[in-house]
PDB file of N, CA and C in Angstrom:
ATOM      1  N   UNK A   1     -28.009 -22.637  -8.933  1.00  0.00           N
ATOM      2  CA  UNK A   1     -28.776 -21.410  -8.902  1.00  0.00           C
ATOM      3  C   UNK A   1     -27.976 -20.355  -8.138  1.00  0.00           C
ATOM      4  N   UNK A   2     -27.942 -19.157  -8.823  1.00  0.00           N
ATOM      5  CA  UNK A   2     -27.292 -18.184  -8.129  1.00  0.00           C
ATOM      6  C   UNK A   2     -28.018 -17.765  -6.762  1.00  0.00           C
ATOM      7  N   UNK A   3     -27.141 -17.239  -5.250  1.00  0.00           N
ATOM      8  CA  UNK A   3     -27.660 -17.054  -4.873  1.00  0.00           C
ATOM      9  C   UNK A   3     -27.495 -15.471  -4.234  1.00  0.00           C
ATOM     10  N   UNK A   4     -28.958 -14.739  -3.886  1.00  0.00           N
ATOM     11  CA  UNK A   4     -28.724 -13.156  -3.257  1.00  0.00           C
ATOM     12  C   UNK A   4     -28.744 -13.014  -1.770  1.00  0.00           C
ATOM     13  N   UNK A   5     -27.543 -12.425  -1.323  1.00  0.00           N
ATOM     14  CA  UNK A   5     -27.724 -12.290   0.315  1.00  0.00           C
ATOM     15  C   UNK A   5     -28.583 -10.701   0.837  1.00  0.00           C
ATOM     16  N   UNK A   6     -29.382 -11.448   1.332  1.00  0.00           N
ATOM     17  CA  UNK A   6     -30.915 -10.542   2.137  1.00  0.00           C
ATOM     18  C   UNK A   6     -30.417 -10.774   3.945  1.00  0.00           C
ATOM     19  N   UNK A   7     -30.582  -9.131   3.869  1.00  0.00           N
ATOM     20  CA  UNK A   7     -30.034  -9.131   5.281  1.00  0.00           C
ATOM     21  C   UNK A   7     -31.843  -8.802   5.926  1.00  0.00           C
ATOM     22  N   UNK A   8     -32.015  -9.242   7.705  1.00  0.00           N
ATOM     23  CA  UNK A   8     -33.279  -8.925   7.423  1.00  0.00           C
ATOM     24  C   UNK A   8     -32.694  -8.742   9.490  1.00  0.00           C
ATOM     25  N   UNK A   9     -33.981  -7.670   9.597  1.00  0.00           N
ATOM     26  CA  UNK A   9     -33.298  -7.544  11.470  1.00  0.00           C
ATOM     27  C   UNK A   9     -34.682  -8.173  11.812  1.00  0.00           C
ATOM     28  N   UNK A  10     -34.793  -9.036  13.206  1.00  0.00           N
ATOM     29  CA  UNK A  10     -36.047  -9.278  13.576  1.00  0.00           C
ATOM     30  C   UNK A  10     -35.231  -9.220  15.415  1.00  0.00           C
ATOM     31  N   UNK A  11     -36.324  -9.244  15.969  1.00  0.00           N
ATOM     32  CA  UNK A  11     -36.365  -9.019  17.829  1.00  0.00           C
ATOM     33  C   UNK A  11     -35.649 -10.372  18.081  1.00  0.00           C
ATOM     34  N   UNK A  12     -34.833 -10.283  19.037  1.00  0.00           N
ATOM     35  CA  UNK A  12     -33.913 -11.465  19.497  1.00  0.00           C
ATOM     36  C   UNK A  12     -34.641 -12.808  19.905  1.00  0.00           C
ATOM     37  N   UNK A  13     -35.782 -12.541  20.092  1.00  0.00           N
ATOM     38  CA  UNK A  13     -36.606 -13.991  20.549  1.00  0.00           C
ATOM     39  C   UNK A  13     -37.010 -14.799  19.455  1.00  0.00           C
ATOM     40  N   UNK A  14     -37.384 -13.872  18.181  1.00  0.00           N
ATOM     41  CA  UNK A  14     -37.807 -14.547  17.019  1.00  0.00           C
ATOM     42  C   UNK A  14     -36.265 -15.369  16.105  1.00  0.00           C
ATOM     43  N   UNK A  15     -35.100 -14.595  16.637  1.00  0.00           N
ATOM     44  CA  UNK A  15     -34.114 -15.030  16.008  1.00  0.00           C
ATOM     45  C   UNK A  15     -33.329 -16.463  16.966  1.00  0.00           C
ATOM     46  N   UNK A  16     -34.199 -16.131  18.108  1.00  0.00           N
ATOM     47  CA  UNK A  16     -33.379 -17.427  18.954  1.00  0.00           C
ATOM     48  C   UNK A  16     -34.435 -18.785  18.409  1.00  0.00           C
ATOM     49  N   UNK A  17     -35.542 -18.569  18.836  1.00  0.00           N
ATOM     50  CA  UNK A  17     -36.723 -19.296  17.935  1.00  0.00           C
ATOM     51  C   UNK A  17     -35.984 -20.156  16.472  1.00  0.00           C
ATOM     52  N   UNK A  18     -35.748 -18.663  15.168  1.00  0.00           N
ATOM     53  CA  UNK A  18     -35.295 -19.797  14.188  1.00  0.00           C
ATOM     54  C   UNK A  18     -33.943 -20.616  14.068  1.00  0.00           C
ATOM     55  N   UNK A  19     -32.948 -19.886  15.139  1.00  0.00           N
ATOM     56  CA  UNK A  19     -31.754 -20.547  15.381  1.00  0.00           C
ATOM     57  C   UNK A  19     -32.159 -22.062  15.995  1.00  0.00           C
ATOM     58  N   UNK A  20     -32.763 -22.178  16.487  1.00  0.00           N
ATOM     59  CA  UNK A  20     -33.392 -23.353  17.548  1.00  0.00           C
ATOM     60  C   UNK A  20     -34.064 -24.414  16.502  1.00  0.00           C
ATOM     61  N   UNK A  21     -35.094 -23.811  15.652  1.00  0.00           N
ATOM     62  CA  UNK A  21     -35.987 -24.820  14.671  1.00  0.00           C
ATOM     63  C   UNK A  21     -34.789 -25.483  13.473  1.00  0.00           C
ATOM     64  N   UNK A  22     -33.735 -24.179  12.993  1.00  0.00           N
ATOM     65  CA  UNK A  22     -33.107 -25.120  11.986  1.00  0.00           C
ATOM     66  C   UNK A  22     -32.193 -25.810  12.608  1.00  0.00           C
ATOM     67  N   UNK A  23     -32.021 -25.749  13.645  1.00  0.00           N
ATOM     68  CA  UNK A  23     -30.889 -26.514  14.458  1.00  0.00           C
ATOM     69  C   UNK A  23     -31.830 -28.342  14.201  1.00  0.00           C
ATOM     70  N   UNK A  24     -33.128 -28.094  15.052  1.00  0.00           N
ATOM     71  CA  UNK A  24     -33.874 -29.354  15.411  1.00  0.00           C
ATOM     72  C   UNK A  24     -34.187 -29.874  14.020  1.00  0.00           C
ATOM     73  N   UNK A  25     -34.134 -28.960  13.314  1.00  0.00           N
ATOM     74  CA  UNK A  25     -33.819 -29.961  11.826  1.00  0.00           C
ATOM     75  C   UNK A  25     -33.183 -30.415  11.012  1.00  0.00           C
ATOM     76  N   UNK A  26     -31.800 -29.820  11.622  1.00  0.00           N
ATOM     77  CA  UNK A  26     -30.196 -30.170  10.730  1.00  0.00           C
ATOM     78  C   UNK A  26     -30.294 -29.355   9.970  1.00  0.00           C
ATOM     79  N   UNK A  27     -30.217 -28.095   9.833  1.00  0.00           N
ATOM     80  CA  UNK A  27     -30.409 -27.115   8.581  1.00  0.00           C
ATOM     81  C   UNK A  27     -30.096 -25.778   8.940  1.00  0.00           C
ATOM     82  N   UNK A  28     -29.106 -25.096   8.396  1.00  0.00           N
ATOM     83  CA  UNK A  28     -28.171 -23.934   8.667  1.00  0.00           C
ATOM     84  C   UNK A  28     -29.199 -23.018   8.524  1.00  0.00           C
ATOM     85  N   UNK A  29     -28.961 -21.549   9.408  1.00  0.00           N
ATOM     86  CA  UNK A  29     -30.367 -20.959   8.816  1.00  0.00           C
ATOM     87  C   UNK A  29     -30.692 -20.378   7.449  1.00  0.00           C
ATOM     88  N   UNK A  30     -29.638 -19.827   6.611  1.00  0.00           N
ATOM     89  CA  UNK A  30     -29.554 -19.556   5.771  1.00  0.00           C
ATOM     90  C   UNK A  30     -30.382 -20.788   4.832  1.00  0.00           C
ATOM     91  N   UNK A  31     -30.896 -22.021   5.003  1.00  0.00           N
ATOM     92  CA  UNK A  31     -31.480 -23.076   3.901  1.00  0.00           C
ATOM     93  C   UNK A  31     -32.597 -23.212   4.913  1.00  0.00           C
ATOM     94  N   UNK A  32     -32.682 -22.835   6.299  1.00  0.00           N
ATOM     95  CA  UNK A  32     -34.293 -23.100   7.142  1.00  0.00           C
ATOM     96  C   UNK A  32     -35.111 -22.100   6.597  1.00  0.00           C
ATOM     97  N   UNK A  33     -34.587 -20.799   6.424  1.00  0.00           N
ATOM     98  CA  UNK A  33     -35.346 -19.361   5.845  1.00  0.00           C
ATOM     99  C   UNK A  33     -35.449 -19.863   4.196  1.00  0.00           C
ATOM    100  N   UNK A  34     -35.132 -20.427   3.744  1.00  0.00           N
ATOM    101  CA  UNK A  34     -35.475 -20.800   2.473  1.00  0.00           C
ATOM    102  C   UNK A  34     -36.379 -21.286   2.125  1.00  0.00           C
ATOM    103  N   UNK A  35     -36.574 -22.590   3.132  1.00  0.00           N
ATOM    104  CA  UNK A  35     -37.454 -23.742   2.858  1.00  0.00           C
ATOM    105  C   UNK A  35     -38.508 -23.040   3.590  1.00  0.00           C
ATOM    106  N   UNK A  36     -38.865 -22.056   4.412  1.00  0.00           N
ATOM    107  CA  UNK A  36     -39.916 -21.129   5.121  1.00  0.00           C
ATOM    108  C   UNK A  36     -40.593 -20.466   3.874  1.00  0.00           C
ATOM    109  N   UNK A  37     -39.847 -19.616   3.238  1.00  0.00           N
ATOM    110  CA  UNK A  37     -39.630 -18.553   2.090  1.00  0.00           C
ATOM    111  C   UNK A  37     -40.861 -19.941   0.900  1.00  0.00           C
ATOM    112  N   UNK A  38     -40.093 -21.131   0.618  1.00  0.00           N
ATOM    113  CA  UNK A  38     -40.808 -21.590  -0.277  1.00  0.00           C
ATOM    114  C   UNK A  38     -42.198 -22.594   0.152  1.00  0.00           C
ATOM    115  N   UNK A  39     -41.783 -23.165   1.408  1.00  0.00           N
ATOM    116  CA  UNK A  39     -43.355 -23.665   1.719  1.00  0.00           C
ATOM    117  C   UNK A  39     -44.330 -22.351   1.789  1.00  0.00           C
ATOM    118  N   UNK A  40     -44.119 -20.903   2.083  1.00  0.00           N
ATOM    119  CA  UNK A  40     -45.011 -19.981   2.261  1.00  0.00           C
ATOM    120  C   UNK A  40     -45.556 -19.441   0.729  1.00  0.00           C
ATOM    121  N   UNK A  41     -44.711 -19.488   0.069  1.00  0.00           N
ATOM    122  CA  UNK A  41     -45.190 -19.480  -1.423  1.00  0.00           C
ATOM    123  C   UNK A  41     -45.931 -20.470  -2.092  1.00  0.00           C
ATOM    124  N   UNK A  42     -45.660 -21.366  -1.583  1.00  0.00           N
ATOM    125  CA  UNK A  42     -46.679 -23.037  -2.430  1.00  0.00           C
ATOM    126  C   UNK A  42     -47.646 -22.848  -1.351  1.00  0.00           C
ATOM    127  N   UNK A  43     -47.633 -22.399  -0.206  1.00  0.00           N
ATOM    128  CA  UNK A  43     -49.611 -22.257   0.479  1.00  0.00           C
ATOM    129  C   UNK A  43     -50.196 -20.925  -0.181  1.00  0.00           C
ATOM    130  N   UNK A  44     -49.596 -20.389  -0.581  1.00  0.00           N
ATOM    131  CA  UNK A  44     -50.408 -18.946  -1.151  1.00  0.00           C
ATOM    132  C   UNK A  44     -50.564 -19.405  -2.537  1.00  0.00           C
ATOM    133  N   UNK A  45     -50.127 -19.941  -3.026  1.00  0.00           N
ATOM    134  CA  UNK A  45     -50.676 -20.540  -4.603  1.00  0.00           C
ATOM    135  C   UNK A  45     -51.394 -21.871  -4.150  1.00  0.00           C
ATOM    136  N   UNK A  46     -51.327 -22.272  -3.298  1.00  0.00           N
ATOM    137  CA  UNK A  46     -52.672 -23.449  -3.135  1.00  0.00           C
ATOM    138  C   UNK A  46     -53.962 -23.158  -2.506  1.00  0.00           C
ATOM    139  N   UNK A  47     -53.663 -21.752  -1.872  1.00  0.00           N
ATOM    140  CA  UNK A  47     -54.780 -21.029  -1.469  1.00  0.00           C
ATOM    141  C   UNK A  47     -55.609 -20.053  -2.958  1.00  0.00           C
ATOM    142  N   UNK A  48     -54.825 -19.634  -3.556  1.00  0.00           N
ATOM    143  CA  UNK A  48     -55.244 -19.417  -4.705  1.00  0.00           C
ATOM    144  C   UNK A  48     -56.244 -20.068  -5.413  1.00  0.00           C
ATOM    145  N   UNK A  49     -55.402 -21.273  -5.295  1.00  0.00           N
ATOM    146  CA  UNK A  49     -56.549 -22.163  -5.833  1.00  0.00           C
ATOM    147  C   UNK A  49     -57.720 -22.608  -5.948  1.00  0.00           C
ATOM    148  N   UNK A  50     -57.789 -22.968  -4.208  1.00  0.00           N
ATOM    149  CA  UNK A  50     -58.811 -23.571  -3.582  1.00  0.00           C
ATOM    150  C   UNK A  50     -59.557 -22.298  -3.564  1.00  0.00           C
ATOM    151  N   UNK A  51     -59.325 -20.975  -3.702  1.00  0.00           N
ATOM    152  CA  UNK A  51     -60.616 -19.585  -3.793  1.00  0.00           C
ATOM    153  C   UNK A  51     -61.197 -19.640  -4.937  1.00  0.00           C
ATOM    154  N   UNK A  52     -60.094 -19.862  -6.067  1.00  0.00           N
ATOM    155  CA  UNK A  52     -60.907 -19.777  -7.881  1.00  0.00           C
ATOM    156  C   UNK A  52     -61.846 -20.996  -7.844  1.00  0.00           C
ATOM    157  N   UNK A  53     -61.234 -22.150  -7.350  1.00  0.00           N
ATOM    158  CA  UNK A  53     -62.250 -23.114  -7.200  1.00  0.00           C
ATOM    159  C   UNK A  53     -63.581 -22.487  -6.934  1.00  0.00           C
ATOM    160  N   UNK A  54     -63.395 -22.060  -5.542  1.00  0.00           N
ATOM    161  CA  UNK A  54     -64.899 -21.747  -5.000  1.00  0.00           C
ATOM    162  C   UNK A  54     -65.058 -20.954  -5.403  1.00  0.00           C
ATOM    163  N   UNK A  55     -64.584 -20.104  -6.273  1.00  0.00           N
ATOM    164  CA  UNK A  55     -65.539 -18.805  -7.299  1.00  0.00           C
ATOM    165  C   UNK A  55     -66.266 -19.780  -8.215  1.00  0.00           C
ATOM    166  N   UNK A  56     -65.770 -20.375  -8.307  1.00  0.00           N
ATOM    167  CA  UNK A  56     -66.294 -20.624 -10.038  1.00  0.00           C
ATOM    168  C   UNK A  56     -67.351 -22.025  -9.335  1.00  0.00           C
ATOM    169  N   UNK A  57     -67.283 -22.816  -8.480  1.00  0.00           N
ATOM    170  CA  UNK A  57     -68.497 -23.267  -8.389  1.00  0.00           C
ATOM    171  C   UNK A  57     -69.947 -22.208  -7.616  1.00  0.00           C
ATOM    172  N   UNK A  58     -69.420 -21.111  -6.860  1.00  0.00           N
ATOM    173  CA  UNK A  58     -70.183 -20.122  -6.536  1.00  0.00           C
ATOM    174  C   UNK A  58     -70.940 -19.513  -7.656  1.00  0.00           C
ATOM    175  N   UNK A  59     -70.330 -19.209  -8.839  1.00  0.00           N
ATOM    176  CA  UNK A  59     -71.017 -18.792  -9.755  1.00  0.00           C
ATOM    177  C   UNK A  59     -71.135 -19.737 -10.863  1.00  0.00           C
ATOM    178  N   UNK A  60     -71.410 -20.777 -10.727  1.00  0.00           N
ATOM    179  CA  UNK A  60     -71.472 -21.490 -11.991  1.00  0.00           C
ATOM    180  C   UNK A  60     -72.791 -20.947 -12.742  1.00  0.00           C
ATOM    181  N   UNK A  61     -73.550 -20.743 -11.813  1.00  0.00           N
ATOM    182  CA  UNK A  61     -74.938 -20.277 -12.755  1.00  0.00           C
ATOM    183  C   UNK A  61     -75.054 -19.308 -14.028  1.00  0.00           C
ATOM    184  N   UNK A  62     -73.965 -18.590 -13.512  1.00  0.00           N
ATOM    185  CA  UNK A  62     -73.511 -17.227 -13.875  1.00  0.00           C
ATOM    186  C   UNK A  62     -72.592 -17.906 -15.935  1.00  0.00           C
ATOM    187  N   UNK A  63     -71.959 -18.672 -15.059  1.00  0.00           N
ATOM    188  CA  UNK A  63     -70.867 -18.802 -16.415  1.00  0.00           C
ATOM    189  C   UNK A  63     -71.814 -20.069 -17.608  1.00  0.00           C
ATOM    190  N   UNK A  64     -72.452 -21.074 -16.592  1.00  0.00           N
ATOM    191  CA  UNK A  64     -73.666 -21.791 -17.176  1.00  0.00           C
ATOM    192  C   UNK A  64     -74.537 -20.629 -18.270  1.00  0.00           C
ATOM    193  N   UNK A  65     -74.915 -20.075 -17.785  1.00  0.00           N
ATOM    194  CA  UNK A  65     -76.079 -19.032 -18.833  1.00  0.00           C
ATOM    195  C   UNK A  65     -75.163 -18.076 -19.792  1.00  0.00           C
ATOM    196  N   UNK A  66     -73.879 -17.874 -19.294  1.00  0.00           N
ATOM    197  CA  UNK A  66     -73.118 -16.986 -20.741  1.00  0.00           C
ATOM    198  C   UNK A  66     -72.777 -18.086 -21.725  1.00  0.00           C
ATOM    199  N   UNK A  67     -71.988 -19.418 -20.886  1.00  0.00           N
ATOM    200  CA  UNK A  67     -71.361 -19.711 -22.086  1.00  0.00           C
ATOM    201  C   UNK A  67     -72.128 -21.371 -21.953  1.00  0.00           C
ATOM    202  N   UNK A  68     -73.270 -22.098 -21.511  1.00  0.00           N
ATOM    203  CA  UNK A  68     -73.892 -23.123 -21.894  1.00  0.00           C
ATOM    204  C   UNK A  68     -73.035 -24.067 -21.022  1.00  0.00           C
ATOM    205  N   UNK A  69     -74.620 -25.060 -20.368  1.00  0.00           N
ATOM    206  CA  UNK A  69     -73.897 -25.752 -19.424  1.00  0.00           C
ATOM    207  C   UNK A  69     -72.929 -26.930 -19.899  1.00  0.00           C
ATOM    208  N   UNK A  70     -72.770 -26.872 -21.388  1.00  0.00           N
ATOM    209  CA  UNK A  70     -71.553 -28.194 -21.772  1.00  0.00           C
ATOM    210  C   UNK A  70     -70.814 -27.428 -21.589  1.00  0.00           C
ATOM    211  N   UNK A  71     -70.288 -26.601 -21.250  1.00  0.00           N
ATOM    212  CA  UNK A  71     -68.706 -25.937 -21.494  1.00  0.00           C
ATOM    213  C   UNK A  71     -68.139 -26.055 -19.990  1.00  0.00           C
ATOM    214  N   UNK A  72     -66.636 -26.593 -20.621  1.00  0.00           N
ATOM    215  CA  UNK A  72     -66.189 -26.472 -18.629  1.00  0.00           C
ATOM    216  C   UNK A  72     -66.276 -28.307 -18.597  1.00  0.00           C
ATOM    217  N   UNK A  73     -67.130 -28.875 -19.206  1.00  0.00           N
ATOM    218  CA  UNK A  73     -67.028 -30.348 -18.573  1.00  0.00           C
ATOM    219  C   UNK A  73     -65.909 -30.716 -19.385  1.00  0.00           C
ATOM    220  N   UNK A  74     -65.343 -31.850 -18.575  1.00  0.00           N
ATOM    221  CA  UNK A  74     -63.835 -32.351 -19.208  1.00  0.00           C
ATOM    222  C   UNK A  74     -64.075 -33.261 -20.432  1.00  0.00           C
ATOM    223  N   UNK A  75     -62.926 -32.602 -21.450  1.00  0.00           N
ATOM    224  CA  UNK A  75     -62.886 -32.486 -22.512  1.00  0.00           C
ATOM    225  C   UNK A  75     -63.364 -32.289 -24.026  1.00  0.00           C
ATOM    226  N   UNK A  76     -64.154 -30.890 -22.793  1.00  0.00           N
ATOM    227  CA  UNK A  76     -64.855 -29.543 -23.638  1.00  0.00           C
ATOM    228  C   UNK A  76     -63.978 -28.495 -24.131  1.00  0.00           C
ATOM    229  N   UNK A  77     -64.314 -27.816 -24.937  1.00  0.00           N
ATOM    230  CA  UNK A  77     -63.578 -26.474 -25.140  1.00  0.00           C
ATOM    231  C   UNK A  77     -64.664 -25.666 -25.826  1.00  0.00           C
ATOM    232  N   UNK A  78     -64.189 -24.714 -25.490  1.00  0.00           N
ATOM    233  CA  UNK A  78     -65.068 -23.206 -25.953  1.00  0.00           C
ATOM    234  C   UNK A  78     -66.091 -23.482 -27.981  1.00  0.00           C
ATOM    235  N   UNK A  79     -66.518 -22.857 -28.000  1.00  0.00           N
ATOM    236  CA  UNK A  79     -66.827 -23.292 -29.716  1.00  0.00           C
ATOM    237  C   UNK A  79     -66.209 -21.919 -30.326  1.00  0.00           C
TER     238      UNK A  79
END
């Protein structure tokens, strides 16, 4: 995978901080800010989730009376 260099300034304590964490994990910072970068993206799409979840059992009543309470159970589909 190609990669893009992102320059980024932060306050010297936060930079001694991640110098320190990828150290305690064997990991240059350039691949600690990565693996930050992508665990913070897979909690915001699992948070995603877990909200549509709770929309849609919040309103089930709602989607029950448009589209009939068989629809939605597994291995239903729309008519």
């Amino acid at each position: 995978m190609a990669k893009t260099q992102l320059n980024v300034r932060v306050d010297e304590a936060t930079a001694e901080v991640a110098r320190e964490r990828a150290l305690q994990r064997g990991l240059s910072m350039n691949r600690y800010i990565e693996e930050l970068v992508r665990q913070d993206a897979g909690e915001a799409g699992h948070t995603f989730v877990e909200a549509a979840a709770d929309f849609m059992k919040q309103y089930r009543s709602v989607f029950d009376e448009e589209f009939g309470k068989e629809f939605g159970k597994e291995g239903e589909t729309r008519p």
